[in-house]
PDB file of N, CA and C in Angstrom:
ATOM      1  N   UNK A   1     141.820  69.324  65.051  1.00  0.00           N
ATOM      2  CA  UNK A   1     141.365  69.767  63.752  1.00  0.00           C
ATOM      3  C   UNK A   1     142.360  69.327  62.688  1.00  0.00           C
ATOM      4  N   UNK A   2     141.598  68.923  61.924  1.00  0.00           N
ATOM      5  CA  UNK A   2     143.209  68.329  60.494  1.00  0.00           C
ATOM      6  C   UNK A   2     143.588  69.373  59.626  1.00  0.00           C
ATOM      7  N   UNK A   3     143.124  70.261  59.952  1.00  0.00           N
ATOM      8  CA  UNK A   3     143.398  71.541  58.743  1.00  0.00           C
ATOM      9  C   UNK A   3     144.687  71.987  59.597  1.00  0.00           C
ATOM     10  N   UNK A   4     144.871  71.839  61.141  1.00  0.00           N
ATOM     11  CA  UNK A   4     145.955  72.388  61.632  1.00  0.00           C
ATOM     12  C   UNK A   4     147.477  71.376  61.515  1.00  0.00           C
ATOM     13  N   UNK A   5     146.996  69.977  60.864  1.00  0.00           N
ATOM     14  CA  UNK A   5     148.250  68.898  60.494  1.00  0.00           C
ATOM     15  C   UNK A   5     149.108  69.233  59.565  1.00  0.00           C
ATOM     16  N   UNK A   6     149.864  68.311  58.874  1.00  0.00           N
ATOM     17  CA  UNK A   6     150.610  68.179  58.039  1.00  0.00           C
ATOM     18  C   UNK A   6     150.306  67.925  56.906  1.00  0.00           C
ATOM     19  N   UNK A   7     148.806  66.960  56.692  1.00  0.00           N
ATOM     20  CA  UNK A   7     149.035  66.839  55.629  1.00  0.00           C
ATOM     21  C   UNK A   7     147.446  66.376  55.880  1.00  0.00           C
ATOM     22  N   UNK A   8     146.181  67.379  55.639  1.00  0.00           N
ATOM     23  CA  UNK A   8     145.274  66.863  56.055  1.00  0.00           C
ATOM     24  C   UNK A   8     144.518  65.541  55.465  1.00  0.00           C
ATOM     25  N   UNK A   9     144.535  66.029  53.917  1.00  0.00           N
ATOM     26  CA  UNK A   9     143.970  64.744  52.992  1.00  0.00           C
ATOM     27  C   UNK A   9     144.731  63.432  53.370  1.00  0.00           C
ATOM     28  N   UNK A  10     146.086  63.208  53.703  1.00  0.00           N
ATOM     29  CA  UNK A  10     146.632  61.680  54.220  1.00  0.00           C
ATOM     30  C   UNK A  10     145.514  61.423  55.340  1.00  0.00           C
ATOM     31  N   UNK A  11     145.710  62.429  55.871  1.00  0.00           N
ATOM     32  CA  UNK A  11     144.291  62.170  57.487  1.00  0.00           C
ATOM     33  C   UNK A  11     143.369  61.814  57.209  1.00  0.00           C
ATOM     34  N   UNK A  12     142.621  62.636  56.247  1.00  0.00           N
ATOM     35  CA  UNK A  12     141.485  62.464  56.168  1.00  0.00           C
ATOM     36  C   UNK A  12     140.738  60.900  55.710  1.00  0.00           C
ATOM     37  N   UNK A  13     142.024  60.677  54.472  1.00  0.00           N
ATOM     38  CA  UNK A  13     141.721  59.028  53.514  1.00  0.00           C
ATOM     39  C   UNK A  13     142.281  57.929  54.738  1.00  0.00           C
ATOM     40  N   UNK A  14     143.110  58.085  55.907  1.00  0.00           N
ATOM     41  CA  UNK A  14     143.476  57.001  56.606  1.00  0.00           C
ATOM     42  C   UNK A  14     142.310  57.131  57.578  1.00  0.00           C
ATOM     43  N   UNK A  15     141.980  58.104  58.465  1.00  0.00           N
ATOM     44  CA  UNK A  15     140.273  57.903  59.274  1.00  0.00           C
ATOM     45  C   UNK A  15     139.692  56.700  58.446  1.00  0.00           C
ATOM     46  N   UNK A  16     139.231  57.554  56.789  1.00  0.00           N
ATOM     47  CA  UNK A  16     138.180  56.582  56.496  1.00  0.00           C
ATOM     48  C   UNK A  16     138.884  54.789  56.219  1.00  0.00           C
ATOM     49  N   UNK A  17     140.021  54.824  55.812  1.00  0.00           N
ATOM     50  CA  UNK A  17     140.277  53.261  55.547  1.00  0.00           C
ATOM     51  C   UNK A  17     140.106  52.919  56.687  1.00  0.00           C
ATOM     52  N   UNK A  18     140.926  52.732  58.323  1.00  0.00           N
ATOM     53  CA  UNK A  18     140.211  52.455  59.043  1.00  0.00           C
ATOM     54  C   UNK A  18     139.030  52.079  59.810  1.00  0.00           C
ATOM     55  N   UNK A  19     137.692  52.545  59.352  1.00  0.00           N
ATOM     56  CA  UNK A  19     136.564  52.359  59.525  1.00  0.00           C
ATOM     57  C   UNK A  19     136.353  51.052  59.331  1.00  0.00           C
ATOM     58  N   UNK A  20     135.429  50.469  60.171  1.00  0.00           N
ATOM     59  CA  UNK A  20     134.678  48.929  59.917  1.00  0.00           C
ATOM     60  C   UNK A  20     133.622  49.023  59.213  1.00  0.00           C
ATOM     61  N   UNK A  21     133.443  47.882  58.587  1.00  0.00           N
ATOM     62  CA  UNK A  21     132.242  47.902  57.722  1.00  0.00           C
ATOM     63  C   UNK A  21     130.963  48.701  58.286  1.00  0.00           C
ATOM     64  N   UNK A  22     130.197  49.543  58.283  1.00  0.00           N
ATOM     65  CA  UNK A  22     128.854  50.122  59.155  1.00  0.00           C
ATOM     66  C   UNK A  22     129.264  51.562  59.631  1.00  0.00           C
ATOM     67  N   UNK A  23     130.558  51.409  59.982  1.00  0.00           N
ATOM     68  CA  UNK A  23     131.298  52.509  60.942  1.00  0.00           C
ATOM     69  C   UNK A  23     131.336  54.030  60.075  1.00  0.00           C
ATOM     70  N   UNK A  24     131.056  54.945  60.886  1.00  0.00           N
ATOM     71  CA  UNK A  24     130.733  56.385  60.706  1.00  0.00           C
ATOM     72  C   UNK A  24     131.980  57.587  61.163  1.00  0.00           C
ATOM     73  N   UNK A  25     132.603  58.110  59.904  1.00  0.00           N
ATOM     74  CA  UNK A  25     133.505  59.264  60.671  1.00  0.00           C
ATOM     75  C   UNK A  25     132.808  60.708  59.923  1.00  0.00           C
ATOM     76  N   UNK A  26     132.690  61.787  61.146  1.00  0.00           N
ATOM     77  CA  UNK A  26     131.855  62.639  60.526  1.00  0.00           C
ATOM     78  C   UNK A  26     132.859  63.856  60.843  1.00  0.00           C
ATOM     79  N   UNK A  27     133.389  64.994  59.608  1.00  0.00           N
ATOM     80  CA  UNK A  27     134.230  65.464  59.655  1.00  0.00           C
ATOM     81  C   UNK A  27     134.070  67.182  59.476  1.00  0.00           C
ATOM     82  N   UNK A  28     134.036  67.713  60.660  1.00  0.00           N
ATOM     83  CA  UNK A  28     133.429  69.129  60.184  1.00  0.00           C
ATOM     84  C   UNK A  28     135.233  69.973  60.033  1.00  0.00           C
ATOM     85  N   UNK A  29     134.784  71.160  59.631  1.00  0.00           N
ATOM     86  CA  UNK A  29     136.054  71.713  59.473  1.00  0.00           C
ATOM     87  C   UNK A  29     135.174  73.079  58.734  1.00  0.00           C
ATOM     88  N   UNK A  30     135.889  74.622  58.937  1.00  0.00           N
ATOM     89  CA  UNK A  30     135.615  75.407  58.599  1.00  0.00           C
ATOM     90  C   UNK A  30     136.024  76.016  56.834  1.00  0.00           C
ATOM     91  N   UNK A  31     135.522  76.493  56.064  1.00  0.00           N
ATOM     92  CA  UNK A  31     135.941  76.591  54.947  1.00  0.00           C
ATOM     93  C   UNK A  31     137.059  77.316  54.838  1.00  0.00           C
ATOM     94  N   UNK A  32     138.213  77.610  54.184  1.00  0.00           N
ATOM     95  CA  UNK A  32     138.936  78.241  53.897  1.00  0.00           C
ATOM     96  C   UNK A  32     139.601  78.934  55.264  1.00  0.00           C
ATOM     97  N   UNK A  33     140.222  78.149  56.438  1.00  0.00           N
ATOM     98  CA  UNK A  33     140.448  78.844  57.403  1.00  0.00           C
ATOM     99  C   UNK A  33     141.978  79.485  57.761  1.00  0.00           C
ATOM    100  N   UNK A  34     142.536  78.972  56.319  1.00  0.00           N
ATOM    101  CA  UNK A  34     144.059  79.610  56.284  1.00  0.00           C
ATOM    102  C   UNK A  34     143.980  80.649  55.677  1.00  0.00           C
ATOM    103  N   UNK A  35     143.422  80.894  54.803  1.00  0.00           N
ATOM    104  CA  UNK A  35     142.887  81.927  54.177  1.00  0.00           C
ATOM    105  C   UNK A  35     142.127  83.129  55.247  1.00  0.00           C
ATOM    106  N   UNK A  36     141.125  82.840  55.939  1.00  0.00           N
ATOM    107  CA  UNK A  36     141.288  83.655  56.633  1.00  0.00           C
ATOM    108  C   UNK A  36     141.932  84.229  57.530  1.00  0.00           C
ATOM    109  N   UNK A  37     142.707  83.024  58.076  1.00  0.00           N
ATOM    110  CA  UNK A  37     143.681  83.440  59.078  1.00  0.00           C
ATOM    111  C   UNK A  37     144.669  84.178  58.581  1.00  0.00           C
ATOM    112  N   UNK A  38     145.197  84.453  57.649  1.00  0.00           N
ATOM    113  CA  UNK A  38     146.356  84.786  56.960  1.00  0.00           C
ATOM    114  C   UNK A  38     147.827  83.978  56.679  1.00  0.00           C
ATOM    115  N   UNK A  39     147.160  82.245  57.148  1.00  0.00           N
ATOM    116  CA  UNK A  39     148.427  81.441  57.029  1.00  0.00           C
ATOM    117  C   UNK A  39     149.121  81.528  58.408  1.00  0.00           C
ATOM    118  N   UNK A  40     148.350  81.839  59.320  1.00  0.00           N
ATOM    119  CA  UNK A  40     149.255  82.297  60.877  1.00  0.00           C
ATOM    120  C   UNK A  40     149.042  81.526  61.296  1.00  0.00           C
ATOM    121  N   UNK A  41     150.240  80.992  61.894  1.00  0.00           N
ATOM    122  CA  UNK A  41     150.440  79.674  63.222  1.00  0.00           C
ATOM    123  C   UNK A  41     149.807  78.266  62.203  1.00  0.00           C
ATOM    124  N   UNK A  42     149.439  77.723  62.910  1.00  0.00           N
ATOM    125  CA  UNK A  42     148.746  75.725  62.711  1.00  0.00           C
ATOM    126  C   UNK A  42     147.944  76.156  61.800  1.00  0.00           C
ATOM    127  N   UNK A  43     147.393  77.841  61.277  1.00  0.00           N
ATOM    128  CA  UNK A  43     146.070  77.537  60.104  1.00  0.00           C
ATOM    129  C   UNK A  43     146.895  77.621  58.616  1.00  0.00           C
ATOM    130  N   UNK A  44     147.577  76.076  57.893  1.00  0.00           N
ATOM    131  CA  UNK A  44     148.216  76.380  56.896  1.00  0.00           C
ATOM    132  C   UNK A  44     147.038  76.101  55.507  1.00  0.00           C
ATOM    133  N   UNK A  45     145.861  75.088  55.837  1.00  0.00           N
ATOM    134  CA  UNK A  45     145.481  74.394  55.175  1.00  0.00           C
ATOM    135  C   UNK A  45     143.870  74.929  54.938  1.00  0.00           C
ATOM    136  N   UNK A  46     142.972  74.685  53.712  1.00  0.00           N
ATOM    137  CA  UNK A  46     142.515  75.844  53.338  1.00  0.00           C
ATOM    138  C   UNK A  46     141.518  74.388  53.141  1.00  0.00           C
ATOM    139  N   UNK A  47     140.040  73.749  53.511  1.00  0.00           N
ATOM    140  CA  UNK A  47     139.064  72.864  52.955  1.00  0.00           C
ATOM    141  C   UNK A  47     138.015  73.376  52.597  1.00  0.00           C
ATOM    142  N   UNK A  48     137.578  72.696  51.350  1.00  0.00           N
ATOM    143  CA  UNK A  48     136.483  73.361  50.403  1.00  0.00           C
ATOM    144  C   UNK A  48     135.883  71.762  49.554  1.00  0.00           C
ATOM    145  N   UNK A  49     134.606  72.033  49.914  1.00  0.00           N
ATOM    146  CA  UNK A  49     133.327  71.203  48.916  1.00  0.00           C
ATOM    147  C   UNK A  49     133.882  71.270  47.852  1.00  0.00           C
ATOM    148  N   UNK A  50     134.450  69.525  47.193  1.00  0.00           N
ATOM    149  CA  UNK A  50     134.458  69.791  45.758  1.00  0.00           C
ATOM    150  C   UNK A  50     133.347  69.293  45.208  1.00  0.00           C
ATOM    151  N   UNK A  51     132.762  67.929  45.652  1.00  0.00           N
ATOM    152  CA  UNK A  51     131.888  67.430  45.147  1.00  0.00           C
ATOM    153  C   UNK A  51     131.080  67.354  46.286  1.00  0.00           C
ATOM    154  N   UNK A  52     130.258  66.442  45.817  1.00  0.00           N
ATOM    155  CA  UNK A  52     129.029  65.707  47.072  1.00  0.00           C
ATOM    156  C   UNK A  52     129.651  64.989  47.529  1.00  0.00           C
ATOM    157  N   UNK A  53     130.491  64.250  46.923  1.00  0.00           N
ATOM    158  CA  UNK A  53     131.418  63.393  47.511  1.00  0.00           C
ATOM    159  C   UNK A  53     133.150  63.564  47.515  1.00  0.00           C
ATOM    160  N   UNK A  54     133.338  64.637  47.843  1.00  0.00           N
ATOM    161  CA  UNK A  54     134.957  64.915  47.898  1.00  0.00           C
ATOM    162  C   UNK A  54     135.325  66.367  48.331  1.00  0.00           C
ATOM    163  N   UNK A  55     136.164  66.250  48.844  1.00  0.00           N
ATOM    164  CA  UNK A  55     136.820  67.557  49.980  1.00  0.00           C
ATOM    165  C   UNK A  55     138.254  68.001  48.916  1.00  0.00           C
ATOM    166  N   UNK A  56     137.995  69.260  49.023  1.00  0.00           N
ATOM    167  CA  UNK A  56     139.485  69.608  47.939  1.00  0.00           C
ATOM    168  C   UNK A  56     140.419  70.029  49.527  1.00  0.00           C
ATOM    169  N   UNK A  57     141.654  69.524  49.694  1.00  0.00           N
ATOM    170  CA  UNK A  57     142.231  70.489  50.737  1.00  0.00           C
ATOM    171  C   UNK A  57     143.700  71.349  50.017  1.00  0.00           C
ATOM    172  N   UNK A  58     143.460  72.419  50.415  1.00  0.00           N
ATOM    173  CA  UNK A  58     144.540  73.247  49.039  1.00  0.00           C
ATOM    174  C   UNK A  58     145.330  74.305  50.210  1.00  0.00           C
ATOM    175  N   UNK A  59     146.338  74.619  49.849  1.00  0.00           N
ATOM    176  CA  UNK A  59     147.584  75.515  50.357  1.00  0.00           C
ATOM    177  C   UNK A  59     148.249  76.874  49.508  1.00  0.00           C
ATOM    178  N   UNK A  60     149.001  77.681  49.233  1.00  0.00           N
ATOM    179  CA  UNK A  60     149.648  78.604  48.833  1.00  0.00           C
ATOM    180  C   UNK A  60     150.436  77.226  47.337  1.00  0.00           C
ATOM    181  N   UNK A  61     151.239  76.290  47.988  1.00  0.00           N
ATOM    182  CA  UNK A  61     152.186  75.094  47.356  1.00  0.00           C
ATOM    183  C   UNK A  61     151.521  73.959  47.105  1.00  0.00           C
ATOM    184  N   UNK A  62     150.076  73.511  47.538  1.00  0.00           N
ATOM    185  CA  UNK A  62     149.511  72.823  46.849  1.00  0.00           C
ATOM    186  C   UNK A  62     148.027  72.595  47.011  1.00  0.00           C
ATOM    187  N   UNK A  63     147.667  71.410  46.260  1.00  0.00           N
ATOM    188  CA  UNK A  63     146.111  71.288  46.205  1.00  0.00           C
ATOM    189  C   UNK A  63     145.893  69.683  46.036  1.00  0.00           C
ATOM    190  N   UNK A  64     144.829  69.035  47.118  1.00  0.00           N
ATOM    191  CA  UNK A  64     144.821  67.589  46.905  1.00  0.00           C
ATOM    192  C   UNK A  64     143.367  67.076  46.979  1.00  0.00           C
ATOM    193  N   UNK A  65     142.835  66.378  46.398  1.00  0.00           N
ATOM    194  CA  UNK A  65     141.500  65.890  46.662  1.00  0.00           C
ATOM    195  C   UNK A  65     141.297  64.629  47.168  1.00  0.00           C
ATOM    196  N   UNK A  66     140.831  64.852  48.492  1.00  0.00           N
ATOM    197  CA  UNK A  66     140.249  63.449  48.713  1.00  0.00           C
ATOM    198  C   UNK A  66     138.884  62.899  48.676  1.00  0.00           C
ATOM    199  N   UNK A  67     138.779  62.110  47.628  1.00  0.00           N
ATOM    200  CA  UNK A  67     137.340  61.629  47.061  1.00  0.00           C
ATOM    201  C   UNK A  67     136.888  60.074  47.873  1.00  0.00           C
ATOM    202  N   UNK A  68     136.130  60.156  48.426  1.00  0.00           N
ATOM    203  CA  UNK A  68     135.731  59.318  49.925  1.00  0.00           C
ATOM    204  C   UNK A  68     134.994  58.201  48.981  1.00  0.00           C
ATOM    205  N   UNK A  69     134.634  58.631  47.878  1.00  0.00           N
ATOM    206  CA  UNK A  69     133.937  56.767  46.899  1.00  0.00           C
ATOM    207  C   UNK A  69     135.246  56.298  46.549  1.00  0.00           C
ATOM    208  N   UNK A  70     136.261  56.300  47.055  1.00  0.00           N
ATOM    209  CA  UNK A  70     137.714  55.301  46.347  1.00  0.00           C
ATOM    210  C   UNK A  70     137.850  54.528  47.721  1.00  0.00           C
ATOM    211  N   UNK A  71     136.854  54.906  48.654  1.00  0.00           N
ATOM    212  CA  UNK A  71     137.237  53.699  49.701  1.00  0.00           C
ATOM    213  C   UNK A  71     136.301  52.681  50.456  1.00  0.00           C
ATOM    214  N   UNK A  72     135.087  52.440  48.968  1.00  0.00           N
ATOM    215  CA  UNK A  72     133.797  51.547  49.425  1.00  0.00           C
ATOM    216  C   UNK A  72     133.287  52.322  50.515  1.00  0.00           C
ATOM    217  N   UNK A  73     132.859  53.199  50.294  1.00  0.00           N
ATOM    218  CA  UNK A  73     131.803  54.276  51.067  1.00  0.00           C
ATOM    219  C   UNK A  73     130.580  55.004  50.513  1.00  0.00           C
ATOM    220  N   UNK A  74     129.893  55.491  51.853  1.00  0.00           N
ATOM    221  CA  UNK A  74     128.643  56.256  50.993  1.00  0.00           C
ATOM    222  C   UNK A  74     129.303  57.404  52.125  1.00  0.00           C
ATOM    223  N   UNK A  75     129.408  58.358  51.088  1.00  0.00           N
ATOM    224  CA  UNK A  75     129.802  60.222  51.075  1.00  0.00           C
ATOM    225  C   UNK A  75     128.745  61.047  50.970  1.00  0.00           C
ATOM    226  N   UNK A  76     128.857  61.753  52.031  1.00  0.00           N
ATOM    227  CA  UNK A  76     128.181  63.066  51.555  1.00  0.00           C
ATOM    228  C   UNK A  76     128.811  64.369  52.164  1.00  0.00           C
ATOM    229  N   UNK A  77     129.083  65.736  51.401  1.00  0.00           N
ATOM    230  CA  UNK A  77     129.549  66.383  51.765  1.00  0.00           C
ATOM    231  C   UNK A  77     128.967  67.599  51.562  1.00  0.00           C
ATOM    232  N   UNK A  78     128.676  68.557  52.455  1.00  0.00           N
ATOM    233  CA  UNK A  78     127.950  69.590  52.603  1.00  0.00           C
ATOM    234  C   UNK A  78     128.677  71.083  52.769  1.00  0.00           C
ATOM    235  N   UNK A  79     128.129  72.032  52.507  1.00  0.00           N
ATOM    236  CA  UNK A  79     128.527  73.378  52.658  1.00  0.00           C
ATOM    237  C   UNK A  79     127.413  74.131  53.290  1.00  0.00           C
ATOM    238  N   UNK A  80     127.324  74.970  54.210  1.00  0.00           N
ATOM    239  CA  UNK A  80     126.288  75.390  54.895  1.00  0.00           C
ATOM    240  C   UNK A  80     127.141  76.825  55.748  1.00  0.00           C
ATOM    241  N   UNK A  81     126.217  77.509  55.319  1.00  0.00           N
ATOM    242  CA  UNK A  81     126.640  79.322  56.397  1.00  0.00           C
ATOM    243  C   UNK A  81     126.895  78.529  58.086  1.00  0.00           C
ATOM    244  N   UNK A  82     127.330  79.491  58.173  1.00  0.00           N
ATOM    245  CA  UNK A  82     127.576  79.181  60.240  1.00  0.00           C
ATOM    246  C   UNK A  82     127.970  80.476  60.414  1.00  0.00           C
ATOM    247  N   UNK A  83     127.590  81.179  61.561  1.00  0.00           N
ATOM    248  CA  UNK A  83     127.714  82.111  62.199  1.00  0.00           C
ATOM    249  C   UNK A  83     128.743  82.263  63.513  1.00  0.00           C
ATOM    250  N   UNK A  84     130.576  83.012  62.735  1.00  0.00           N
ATOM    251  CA  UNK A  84     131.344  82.220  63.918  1.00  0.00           C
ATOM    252  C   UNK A  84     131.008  83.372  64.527  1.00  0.00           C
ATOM    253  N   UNK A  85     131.047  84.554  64.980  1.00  0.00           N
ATOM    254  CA  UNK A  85     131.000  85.725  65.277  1.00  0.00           C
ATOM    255  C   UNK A  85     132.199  86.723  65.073  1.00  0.00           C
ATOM    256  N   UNK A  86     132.206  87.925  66.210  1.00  0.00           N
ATOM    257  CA  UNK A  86     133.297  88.254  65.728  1.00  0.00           C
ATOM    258  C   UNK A  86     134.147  88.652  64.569  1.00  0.00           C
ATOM    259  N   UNK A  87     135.254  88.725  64.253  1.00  0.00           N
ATOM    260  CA  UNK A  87     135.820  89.039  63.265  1.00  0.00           C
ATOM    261  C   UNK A  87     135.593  88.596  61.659  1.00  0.00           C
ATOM    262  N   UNK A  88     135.061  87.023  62.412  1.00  0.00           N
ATOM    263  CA  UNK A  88     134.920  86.023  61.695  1.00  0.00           C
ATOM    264  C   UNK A  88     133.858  86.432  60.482  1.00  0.00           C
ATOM    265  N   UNK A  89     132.977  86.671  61.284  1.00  0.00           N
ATOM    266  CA  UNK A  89     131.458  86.608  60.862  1.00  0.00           C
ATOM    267  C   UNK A  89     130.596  85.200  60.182  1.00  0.00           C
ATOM    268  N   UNK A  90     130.364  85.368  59.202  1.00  0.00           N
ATOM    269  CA  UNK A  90     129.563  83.982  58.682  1.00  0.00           C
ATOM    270  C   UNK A  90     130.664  83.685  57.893  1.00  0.00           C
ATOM    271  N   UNK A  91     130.779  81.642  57.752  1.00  0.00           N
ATOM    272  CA  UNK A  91     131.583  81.360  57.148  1.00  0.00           C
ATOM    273  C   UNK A  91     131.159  79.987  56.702  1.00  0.00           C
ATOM    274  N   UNK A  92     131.953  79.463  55.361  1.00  0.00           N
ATOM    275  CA  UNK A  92     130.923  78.195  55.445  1.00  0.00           C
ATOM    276  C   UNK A  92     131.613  76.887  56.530  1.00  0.00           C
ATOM    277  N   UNK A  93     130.609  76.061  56.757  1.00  0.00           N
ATOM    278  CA  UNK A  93     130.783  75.280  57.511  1.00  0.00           C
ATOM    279  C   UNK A  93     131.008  74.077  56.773  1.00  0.00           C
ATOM    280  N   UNK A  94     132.033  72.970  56.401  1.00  0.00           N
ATOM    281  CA  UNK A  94     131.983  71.859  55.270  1.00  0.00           C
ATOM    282  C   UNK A  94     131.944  70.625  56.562  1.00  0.00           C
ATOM    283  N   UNK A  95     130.724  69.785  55.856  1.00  0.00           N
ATOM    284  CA  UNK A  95     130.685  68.718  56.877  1.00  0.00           C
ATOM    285  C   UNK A  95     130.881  67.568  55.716  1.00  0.00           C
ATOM    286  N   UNK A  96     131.414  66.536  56.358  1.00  0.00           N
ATOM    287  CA  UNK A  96     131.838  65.432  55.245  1.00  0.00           C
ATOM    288  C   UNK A  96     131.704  64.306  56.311  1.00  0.00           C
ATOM    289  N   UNK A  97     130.116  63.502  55.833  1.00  0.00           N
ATOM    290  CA  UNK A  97     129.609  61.929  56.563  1.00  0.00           C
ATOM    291  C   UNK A  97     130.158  61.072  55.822  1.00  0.00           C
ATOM    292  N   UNK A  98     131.025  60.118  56.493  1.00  0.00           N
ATOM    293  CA  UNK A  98     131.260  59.137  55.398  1.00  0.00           C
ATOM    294  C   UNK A  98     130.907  57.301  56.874  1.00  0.00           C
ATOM    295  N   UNK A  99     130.230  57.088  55.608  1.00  0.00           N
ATOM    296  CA  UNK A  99     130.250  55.537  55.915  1.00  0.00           C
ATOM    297  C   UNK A  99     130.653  54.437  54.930  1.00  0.00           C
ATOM    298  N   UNK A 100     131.443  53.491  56.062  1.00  0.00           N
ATOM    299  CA  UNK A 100     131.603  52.603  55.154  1.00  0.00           C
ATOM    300  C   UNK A 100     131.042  51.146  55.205  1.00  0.00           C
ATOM    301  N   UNK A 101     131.200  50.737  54.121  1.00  0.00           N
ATOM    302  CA  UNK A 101     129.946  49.963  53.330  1.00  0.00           C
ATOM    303  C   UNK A 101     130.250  48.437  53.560  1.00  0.00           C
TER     304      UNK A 101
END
């Protein structure tokens, strides 16, 4: 999961440069899961829908956007309920398709 890295948005923009022309990385990740966690253990990093096409990933110390049209791609990024159970309960689910072009 990249929300449990260092630095997820570097992750996230090097996946997509990598990609071959046609090639598909499809990126789910739970919304705000440092936040729920309380910042405990690997959950430091907090991802949220900014656009249709861009993932905000934000912390307590910072906030970064990675916008997936700066790397000749077609983006789409979604927010959708999911049912984790448990403590959890419903939470959103952010999926981010990116192909590149």
């Amino acid at each position: 999961m990249l929300d449990h890295g260092f630095a997820p948005h570097i992750s996230m923009a090097e996946i997509v440069k990598t990609l071959r022309p046609g090639g598909i990385a499809k990126l789910i990740h739970f919304e705000n899961e440092a936040e729920a966690e309380n910042y405990r253990g690997f959950h430091q990093w907090n991802i949220t829908k900014k656009t249709d096409t861009a993932i905000r990933c934000w912390n307590k110390s910072c906030s970064e956007t990675v916008e997936f049209g700066e790397f000749e791609t077609y983006a789409k990024v979604d927010s959708a309920p999911f049912d984790r159970g448990g403590r959890f309960g419903v939470m959103n689910m952010i999926t981010a398709t990116v192909r590149k072009l």
